[in-house]
C-alpha atoms as a PDB file:
ATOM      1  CA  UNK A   1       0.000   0.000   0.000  1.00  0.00           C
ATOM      2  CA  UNK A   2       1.536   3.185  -1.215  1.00  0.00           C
ATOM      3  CA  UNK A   3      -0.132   6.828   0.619  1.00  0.00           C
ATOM      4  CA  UNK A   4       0.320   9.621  -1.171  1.00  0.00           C
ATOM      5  CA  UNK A   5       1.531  12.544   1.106  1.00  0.00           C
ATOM      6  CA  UNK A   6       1.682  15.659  -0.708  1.00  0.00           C
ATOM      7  CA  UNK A   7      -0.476  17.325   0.730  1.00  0.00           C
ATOM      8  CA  UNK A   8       0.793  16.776   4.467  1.00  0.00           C
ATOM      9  CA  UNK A   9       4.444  17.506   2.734  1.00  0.00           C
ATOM     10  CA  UNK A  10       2.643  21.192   2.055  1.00  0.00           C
ATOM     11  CA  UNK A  11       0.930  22.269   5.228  1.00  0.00           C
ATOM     12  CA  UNK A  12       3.155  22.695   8.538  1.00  0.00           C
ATOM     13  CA  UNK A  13       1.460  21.693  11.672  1.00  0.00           C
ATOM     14  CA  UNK A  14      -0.999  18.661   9.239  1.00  0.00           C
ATOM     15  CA  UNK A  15      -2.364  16.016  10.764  1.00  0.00           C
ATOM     16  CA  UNK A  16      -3.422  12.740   8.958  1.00  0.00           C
ATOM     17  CA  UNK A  17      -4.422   9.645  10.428  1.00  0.00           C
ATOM     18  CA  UNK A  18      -4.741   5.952   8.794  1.00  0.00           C
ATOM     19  CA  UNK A  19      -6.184   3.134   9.888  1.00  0.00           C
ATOM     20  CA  UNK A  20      -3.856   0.234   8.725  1.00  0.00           C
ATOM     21  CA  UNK A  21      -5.940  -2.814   7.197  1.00  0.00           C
ATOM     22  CA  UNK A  22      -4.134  -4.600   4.646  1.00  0.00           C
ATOM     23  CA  UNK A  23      -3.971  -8.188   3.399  1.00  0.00           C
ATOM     24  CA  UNK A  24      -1.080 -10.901   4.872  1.00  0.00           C
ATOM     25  CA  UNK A  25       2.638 -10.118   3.800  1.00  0.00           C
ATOM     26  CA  UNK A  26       3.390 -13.265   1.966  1.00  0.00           C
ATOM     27  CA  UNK A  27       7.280 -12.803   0.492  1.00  0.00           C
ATOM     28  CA  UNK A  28      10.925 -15.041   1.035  1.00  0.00           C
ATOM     29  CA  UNK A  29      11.373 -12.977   4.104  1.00  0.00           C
ATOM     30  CA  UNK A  30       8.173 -13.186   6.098  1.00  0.00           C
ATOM     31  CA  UNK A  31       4.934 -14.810   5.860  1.00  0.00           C
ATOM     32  CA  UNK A  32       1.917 -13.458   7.747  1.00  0.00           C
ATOM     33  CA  UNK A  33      -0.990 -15.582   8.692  1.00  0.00           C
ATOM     34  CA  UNK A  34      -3.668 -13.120   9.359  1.00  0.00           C
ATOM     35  CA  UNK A  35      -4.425  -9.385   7.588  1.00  0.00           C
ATOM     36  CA  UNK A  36      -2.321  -6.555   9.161  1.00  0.00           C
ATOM     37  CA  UNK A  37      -4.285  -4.101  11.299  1.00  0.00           C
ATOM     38  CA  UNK A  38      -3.549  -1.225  13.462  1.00  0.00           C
ATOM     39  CA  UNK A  39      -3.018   2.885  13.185  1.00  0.00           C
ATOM     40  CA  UNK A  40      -0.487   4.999  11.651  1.00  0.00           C
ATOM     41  CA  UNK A  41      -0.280   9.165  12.540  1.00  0.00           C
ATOM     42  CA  UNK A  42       1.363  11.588  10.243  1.00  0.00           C
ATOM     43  CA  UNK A  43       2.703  15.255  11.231  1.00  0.00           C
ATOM     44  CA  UNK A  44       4.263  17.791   9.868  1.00  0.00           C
ATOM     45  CA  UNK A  45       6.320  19.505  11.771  1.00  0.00           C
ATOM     46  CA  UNK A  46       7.792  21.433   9.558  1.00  0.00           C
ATOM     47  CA  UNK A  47      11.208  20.279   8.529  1.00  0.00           C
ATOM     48  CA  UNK A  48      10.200  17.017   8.839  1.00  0.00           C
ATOM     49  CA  UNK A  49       6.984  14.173   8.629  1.00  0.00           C
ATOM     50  CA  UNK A  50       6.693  12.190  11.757  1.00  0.00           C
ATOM     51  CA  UNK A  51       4.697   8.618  11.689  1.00  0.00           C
ATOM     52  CA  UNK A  52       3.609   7.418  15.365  1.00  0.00           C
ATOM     53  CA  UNK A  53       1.434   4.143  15.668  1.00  0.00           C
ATOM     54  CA  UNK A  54       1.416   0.674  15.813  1.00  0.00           C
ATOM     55  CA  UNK A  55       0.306  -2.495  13.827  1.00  0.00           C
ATOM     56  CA  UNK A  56      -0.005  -6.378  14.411  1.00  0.00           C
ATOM     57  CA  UNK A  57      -0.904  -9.253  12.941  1.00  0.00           C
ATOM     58  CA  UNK A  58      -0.106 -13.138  13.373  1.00  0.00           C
ATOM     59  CA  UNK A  59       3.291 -14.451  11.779  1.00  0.00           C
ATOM     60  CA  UNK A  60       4.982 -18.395  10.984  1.00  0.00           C
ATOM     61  CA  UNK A  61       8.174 -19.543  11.938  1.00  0.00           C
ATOM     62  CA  UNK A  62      10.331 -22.720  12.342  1.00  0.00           C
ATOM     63  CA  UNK A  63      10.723 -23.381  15.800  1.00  0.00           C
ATOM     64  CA  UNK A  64      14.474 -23.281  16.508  1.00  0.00           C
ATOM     65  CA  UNK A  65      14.418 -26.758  18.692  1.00  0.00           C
ATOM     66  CA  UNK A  66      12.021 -28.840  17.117  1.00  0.00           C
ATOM     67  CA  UNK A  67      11.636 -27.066  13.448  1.00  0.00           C
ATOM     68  CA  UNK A  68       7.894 -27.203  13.260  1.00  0.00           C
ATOM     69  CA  UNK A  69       5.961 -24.586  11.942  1.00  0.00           C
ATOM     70  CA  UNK A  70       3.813 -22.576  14.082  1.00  0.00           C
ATOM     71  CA  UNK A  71       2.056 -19.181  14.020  1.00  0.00           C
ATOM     72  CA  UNK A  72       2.116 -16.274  16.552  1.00  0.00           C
ATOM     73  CA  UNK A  73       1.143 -13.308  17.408  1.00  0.00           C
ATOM     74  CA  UNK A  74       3.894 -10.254  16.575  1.00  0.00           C
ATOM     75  CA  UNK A  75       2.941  -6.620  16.897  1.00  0.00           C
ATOM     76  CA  UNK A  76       5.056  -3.664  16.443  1.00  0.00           C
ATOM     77  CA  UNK A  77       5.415   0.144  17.208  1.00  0.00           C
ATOM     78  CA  UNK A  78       5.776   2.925  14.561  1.00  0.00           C
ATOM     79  CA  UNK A  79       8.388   5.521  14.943  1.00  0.00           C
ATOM     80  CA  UNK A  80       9.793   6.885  11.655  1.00  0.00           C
ATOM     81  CA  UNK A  81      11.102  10.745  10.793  1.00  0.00           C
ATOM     82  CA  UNK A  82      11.437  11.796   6.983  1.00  0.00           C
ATOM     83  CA  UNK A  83      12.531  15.369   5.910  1.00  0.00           C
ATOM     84  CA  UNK A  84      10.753  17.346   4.071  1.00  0.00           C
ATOM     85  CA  UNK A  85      13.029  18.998   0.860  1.00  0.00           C
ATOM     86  CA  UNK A  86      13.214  22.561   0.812  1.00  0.00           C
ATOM     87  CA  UNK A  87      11.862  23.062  -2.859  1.00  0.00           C
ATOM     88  CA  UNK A  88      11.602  26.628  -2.915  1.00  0.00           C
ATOM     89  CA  UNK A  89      13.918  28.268  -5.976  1.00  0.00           C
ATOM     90  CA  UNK A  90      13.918  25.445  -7.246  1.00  0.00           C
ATOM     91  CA  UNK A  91      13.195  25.702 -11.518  1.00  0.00           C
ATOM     92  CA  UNK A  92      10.684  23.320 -12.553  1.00  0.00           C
ATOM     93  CA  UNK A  93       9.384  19.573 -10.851  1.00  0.00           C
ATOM     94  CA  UNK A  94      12.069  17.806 -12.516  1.00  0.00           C
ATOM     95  CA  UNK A  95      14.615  19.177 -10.404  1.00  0.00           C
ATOM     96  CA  UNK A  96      12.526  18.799  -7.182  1.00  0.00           C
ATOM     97  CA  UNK A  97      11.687  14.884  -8.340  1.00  0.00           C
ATOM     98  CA  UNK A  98      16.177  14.634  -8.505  1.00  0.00           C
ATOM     99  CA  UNK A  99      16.237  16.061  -5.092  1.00  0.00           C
ATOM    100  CA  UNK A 100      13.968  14.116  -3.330  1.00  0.00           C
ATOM    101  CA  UNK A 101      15.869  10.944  -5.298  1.00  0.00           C
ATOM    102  CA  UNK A 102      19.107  11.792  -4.695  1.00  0.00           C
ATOM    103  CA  UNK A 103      19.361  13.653  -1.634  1.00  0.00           C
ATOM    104  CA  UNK A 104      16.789  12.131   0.320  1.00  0.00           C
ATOM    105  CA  UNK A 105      17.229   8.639  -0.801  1.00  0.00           C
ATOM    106  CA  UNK A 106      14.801   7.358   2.184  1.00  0.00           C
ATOM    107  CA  UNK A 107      13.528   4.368   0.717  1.00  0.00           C
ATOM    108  CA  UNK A 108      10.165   4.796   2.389  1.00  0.00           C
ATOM    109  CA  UNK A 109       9.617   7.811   1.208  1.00  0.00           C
ATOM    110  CA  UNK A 110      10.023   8.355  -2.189  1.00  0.00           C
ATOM    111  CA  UNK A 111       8.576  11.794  -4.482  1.00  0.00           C
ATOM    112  CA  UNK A 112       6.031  12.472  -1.162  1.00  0.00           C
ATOM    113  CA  UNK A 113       4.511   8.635  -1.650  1.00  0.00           C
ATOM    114  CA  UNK A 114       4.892   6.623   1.087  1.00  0.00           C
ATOM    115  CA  UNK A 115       5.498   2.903   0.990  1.00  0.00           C
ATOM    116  CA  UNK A 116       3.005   1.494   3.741  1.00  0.00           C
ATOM    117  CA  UNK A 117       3.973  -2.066   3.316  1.00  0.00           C
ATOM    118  CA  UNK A 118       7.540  -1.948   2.911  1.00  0.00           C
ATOM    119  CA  UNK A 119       7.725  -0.191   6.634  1.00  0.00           C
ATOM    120  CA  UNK A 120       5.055  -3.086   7.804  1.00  0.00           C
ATOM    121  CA  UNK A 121       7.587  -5.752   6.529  1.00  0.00           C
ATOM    122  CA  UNK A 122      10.949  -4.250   7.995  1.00  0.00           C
ATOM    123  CA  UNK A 123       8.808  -3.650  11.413  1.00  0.00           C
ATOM    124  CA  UNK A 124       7.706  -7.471  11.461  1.00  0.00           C
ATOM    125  CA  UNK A 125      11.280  -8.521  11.051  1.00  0.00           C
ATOM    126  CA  UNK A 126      12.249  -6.817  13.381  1.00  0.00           C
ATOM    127  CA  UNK A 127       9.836  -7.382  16.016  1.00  0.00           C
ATOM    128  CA  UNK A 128      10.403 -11.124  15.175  1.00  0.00           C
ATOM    129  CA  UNK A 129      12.127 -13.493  17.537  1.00  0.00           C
ATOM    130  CA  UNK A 130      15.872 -14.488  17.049  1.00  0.00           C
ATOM    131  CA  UNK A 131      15.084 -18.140  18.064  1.00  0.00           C
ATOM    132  CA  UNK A 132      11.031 -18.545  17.838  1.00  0.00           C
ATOM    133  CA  UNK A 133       9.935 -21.660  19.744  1.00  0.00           C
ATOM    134  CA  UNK A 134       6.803 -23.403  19.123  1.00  0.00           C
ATOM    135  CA  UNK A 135       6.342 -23.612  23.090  1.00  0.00           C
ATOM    136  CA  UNK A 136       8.893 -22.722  25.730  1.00  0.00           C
ATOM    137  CA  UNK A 137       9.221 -26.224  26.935  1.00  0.00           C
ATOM    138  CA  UNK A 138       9.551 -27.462  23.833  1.00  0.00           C
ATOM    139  CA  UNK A 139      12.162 -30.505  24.045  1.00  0.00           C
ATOM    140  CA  UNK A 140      13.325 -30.341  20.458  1.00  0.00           C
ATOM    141  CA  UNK A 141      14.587 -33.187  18.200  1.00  0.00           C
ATOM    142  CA  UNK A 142      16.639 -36.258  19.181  1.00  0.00           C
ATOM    143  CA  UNK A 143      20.037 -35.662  17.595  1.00  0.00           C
ATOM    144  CA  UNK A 144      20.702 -39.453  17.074  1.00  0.00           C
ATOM    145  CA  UNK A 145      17.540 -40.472  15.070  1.00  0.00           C
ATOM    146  CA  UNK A 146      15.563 -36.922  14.470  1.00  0.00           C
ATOM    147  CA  UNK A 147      11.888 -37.965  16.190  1.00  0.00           C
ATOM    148  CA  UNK A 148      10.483 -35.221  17.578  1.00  0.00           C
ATOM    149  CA  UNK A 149      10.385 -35.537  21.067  1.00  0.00           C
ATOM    150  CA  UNK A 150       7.507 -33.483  21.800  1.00  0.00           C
ATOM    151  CA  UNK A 151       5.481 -36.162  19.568  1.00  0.00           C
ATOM    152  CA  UNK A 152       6.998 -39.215  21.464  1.00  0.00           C
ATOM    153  CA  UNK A 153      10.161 -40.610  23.143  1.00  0.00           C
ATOM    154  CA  UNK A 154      12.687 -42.708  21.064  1.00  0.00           C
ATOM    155  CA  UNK A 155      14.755 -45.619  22.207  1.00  0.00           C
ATOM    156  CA  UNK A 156      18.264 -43.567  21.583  1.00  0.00           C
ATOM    157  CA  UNK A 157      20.660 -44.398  24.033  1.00  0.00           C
ATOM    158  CA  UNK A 158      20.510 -42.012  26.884  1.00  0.00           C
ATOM    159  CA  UNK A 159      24.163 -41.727  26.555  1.00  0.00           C
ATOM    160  CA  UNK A 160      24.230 -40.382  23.063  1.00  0.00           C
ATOM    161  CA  UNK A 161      22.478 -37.373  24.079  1.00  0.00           C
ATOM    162  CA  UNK A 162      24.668 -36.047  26.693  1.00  0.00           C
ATOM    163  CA  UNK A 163      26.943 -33.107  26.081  1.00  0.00           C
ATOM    164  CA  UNK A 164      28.470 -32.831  22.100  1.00  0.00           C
ATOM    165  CA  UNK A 165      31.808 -31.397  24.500  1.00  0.00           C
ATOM    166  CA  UNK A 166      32.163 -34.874  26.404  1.00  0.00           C
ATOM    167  CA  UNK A 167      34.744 -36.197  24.301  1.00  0.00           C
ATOM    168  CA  UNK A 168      36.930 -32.934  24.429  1.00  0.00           C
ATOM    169  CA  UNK A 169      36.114 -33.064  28.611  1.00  0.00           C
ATOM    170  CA  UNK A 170      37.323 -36.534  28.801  1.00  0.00           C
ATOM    171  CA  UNK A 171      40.285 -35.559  26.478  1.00  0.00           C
ATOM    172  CA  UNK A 172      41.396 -33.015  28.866  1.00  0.00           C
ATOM    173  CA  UNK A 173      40.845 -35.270  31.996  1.00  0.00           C
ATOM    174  CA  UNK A 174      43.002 -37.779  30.324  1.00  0.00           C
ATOM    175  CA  UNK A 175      45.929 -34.692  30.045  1.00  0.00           C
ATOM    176  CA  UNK A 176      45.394 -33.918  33.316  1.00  0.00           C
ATOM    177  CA  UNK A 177      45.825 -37.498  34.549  1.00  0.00           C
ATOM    178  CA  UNK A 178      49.030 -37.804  32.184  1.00  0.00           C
ATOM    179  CA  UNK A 179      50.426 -34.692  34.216  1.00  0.00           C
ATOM    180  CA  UNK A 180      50.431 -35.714  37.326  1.00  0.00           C
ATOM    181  CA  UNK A 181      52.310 -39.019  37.254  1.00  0.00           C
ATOM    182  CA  UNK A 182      55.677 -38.625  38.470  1.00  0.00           C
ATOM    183  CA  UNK A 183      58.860 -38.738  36.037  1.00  0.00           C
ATOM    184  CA  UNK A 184      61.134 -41.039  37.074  1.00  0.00           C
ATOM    185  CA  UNK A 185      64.334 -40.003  38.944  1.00  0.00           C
ATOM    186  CA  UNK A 186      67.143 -38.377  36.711  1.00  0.00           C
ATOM    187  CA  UNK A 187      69.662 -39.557  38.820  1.00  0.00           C
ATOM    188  CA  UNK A 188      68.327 -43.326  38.509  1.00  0.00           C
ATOM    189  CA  UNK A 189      68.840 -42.545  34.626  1.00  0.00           C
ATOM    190  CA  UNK A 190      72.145 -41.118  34.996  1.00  0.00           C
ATOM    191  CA  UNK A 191      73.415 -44.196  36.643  1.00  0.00           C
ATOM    192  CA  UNK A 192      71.671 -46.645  33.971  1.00  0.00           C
END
């Protein structure tokens, strides 16, 4: 969704307010289960258009243990600042248009048209979890045989599933061991 603000761009001290409502984000980033609702605020306070407001919706992810998909809830705050180009002096509305481009490259806001979805999108990433998990007691996969053990219990050996640093623990023990024997007596060795 793309909102034209040329109008708020004008006036210092306008006021506009949108209510969000658009369809699910579906794209190789992010994939939204449910439409995107919420509210969105612009001012202009006259060197600059502020956006204030908020938006949620529900979002899928892999849980990092067991990597089943599950949906949840995600909501995020908006908080954004463009400037406003000083166009006054300036010859005709191609020169303005290169301004705007190349001075105020603020992919958001491009030519006084803002790009509603594009903000949603980097929002939702952001408000996403670093390691989402399906439930917080999830007990993840078995990394012997790969059954999910949320679903059931496998017959792995117990033993297999201890620590993946056990070896390098008993591998240190074992160095430890070796340094503590006592060397045998130089003089002994001398004499022999």
């Amino acid at each position: 969704m793309k909102l034209d603000l040329t109008e708020i761009a004008r006036i210092a001290g306008k006021r506009y307010h949108y209510d969000i409502d658009e369809p699910a984000i579906v794209d190789d980033t992010i994939v939204c289960t449910e439409p995107i609702r919420g509210r969105i605020d612009f001012i202009n306070t006259g060197r600059l258009i502020v956006a204030t407001g908020q938006f949620s919706t529900s979002v899928q992810f892999e849980c990092g243990r067991c990597l089943t998909t599950f949906a949840t809830p995600v909501s995020s705050v908006i908080d954004e600042q463009f400037e406003i180009p000083d166009t006054e002096g300036l010859a005709d509305e191609e020169e303005v248009r290169d301004l705007q481009l190349e001075e105020l490259a603020e992919p958001l806001l491009v030519e006084n048209i803002f790009d509603l979805t594009e903000l949603i999108r980097q929002g939702l990433i952001l408000a996403a979890p670093i390691r989402p998990l399906c439930k917080e007691a999830c007990r993840g996969i078995c990394p012997s045989c790969g059954q999910n053990l949320n679903d059931a219990q496998c017959d792995c050996d117990s033993k297999a599933e201890s620590s993946p640093l056990a070896k390098l623990a008993e591998m240190w023990k074992q160095s430890r061991d070796d340094e503590e024997e006592p060397e045998p007596d130089t003089e002994q060795n001398k004499e022999n």
